[in-house]
Protein backbone atom coordinates (compact mmCIF):
# COMPACT_ATOMS: atom_id res chain seq x y z
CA UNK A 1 112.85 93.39 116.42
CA UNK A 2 109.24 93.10 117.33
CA UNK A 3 106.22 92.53 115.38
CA UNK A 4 103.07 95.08 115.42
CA UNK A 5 100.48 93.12 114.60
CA UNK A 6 96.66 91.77 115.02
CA UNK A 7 96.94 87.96 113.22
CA UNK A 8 94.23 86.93 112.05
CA UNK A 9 93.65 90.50 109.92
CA UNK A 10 94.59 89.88 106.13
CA UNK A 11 97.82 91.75 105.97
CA UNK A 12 99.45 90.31 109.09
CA UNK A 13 98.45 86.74 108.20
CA UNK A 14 100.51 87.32 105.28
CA UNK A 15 103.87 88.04 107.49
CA UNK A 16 101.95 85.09 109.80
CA UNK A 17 102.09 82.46 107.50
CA UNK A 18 105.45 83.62 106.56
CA UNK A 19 106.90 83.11 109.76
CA UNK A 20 105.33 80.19 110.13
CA UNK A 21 106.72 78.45 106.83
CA UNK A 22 110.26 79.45 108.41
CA UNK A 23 109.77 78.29 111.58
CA UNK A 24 110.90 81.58 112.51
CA UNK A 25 109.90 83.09 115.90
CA UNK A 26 109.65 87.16 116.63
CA UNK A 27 108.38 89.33 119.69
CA UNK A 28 104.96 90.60 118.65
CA UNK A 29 102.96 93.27 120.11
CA UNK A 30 99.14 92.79 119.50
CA UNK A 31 97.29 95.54 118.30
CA UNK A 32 93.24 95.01 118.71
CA UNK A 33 91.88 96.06 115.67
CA UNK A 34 88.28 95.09 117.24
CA UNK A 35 88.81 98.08 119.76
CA UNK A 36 90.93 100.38 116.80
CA UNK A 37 93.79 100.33 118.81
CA UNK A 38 95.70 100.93 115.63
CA UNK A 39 93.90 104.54 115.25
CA UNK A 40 95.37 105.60 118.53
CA UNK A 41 97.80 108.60 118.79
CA UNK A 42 100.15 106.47 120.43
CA UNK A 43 100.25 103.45 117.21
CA UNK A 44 100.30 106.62 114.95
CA UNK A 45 103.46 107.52 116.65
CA UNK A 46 104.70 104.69 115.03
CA UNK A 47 103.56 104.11 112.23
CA UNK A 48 101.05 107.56 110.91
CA UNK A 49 98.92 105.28 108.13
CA UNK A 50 97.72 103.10 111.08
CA UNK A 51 97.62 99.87 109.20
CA UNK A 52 98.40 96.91 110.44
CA UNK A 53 101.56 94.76 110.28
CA UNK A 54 104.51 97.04 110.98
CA UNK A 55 108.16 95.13 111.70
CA UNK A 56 110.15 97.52 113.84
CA UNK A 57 113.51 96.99 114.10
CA UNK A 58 116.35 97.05 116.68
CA UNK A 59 117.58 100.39 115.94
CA UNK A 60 113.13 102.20 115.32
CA UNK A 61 112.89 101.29 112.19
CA UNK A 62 109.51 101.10 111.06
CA UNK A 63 108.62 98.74 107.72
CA UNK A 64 104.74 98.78 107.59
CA UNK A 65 104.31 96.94 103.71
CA UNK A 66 104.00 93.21 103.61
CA UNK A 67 106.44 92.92 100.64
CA UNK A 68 109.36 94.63 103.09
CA UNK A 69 108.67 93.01 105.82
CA UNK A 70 108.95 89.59 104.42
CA UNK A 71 112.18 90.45 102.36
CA UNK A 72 114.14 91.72 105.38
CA UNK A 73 112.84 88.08 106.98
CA UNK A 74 113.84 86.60 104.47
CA UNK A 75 117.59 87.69 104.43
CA UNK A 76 117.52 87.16 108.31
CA UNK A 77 116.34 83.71 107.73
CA UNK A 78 117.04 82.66 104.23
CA UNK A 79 116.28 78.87 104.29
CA UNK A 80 113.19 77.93 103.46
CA UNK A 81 113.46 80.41 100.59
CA UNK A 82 110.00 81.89 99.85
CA UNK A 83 111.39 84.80 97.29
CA UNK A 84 113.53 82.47 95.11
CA UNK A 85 117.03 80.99 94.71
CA UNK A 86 117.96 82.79 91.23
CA UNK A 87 117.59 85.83 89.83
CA UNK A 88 114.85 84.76 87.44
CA UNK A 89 112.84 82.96 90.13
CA UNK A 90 113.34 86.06 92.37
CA UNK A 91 111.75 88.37 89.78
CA UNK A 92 109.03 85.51 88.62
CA UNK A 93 108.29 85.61 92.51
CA UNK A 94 108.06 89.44 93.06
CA UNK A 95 105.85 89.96 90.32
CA UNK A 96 103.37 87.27 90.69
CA UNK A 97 103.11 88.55 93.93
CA UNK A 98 102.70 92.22 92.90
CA UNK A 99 100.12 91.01 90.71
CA UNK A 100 98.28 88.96 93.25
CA UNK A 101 98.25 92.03 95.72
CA UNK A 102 97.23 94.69 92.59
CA UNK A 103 94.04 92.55 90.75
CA UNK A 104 93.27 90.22 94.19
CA UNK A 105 93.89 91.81 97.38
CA UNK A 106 93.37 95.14 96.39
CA UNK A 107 89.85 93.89 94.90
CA UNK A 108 88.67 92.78 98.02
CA UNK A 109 89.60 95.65 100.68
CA UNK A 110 87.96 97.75 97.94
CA UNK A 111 84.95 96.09 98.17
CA UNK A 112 85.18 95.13 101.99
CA UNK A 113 86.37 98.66 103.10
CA UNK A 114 83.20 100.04 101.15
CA UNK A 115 80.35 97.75 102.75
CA UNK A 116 81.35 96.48 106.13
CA UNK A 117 79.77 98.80 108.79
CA UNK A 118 82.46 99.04 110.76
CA UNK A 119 84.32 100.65 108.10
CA UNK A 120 82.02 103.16 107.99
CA UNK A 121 83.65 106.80 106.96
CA UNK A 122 87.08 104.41 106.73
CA UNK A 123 86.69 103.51 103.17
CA UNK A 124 90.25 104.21 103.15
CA UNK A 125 93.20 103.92 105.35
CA UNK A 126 94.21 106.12 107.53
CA UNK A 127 92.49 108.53 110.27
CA UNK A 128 90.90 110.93 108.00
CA UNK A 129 87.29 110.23 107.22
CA UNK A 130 86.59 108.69 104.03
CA UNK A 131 83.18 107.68 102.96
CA UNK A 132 82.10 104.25 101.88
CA UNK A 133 80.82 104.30 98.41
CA UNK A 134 78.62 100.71 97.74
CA UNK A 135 79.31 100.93 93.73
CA UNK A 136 83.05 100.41 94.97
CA UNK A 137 82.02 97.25 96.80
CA UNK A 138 79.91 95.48 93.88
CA UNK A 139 83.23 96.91 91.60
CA UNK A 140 85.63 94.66 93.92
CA UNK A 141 83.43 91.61 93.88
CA UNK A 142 83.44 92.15 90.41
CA UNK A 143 87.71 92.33 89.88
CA UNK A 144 87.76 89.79 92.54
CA UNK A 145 86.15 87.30 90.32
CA UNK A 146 87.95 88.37 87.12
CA UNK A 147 91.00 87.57 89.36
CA UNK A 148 90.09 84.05 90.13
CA UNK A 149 89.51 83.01 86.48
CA UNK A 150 92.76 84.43 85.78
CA UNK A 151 94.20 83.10 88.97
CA UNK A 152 93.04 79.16 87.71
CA UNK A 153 94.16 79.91 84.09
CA UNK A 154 97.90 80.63 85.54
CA UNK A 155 97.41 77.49 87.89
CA UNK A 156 97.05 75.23 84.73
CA UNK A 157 99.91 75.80 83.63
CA UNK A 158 102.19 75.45 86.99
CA UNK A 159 101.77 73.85 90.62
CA UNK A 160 102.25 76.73 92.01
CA UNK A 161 101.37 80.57 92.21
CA UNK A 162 104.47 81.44 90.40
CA UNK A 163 106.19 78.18 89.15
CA UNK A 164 106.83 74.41 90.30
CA UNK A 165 108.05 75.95 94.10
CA UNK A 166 105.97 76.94 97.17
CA UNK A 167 107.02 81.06 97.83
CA UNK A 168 105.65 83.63 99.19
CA UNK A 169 102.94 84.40 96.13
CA UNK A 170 101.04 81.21 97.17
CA UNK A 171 100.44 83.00 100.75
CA UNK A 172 99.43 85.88 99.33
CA UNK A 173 97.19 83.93 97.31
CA UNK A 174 95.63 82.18 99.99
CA UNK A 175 94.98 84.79 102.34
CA UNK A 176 93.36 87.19 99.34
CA UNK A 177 91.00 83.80 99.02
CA UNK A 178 90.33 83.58 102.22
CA UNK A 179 89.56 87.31 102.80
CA UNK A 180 87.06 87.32 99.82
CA UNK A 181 85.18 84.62 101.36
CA UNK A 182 84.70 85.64 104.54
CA UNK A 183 84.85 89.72 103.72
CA UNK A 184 82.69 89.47 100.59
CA UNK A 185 80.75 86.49 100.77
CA UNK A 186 82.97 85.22 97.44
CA UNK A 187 83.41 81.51 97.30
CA UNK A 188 85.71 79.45 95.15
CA UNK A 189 83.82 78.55 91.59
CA UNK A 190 83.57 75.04 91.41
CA UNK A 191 84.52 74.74 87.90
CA UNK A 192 87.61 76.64 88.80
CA UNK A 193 89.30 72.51 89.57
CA UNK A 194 92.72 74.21 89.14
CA UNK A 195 92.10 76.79 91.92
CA UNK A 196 90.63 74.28 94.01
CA UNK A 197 93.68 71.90 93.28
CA UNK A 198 96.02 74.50 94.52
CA UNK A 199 93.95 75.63 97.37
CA UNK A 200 93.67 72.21 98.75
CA UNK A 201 97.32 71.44 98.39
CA UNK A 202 98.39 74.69 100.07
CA UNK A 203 96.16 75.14 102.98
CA UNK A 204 97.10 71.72 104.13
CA UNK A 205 100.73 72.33 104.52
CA UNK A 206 101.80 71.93 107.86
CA UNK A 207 102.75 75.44 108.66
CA UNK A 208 99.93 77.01 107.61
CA UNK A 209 97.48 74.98 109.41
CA UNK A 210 99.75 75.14 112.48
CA UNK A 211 99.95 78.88 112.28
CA UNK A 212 95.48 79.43 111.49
């Protein structure tokens, strides 16, 4: 299997820090988003939404959604588990994480996608022109912000993202953080102390500085 990818994008550092955390090690072709090399007919051959990471495996198969891509890891390398041990964790896992991606990621490519200029008529992904609509941006800053109030209220309750274990969630987390403040100009509250617990704990593991 091989690895389509262009690292330090938000979506591939997701599968990034992933592989990192399992020490796990996979052929990856770069694709420069810088130059939209991931536009081209011949990366639309492979994968026709043209986003960026996409795990192909051994015998073509394409999976192009972060969520896939780190479940099929995950069953090829199951230890560290990052998805959960038990059925409950599992499901506690999968829909922290869905709710990370639907009220924190998804906040800030909406508002990214509709004010950087090189985005421009690619509000949207894919090749067909899409226009950028600046009420969308200040909209995602907006959500983004809601998110990390909600974000810190869930992190007083629990170490982590979605209980007392590191998992996948907390990646998620981190790079949706990170994206907002480089993407939208969004920094961390400072009265948010149970965000900025968490953040400090997690971007100083090992792997995850190793891998950035």
């Amino acid at each position: 299997m091989k690895l389509h990818t262009f690292p330090t994008a938000p979506s591939p550092r997701r599968v990034h820090l992933f592989l990192a955390e399992k020490e796990l090690e996979i052929e990856q072709v770069i694709v420069d988003m810088r130059k939209a090399e991931h536009m081209s007919d011949e990366f639309a051959a492979i994968h026709p939404d043209c986003t960026l990471p996409v795990l192909e495996l051994d015998d073509g198969t394409c999976l192009s959604s972060c969520a896939a891509i780190c479940r099929y890891l995950e069953s090829v390398q199951p230890d560290p588990p990052l998805l959960g041990s038990s059925p409950e964790e599992c499901a506690r896992i999968d829909d922290r994480d869905r709710w990370i991606e639907m009220n924190g990621l998804l906040a800030v490519m909406e508002g990214f996608r509709n004010v950087a200029p090189r985005m421009k008529d690619h509000a949207l992904p894919g090749r067909r022109p899409v226009a950028q609509i600046p009420e969308l941006a200040d909209r995602g800053r907006e959500r983004f912000r809601w998110f990390l109030e909600d974000l810190d209220a869930m992190l007083a309750k629990t170490e982590y993202v979605a209980g007392e274990a590191f998992s996948v969630a907390d990646i998620t987390a981190l790079v949706t953080v990170d994206f907002a403040q480089w993407g939208l100009k969004v920094p961390r509250p400072d009265e948010l102390t149970h965000l900025a617990r968490w953040y400090q704990a997690v971007s100083q593991r090992p792997a995850i500085k190793a891998c950035d």
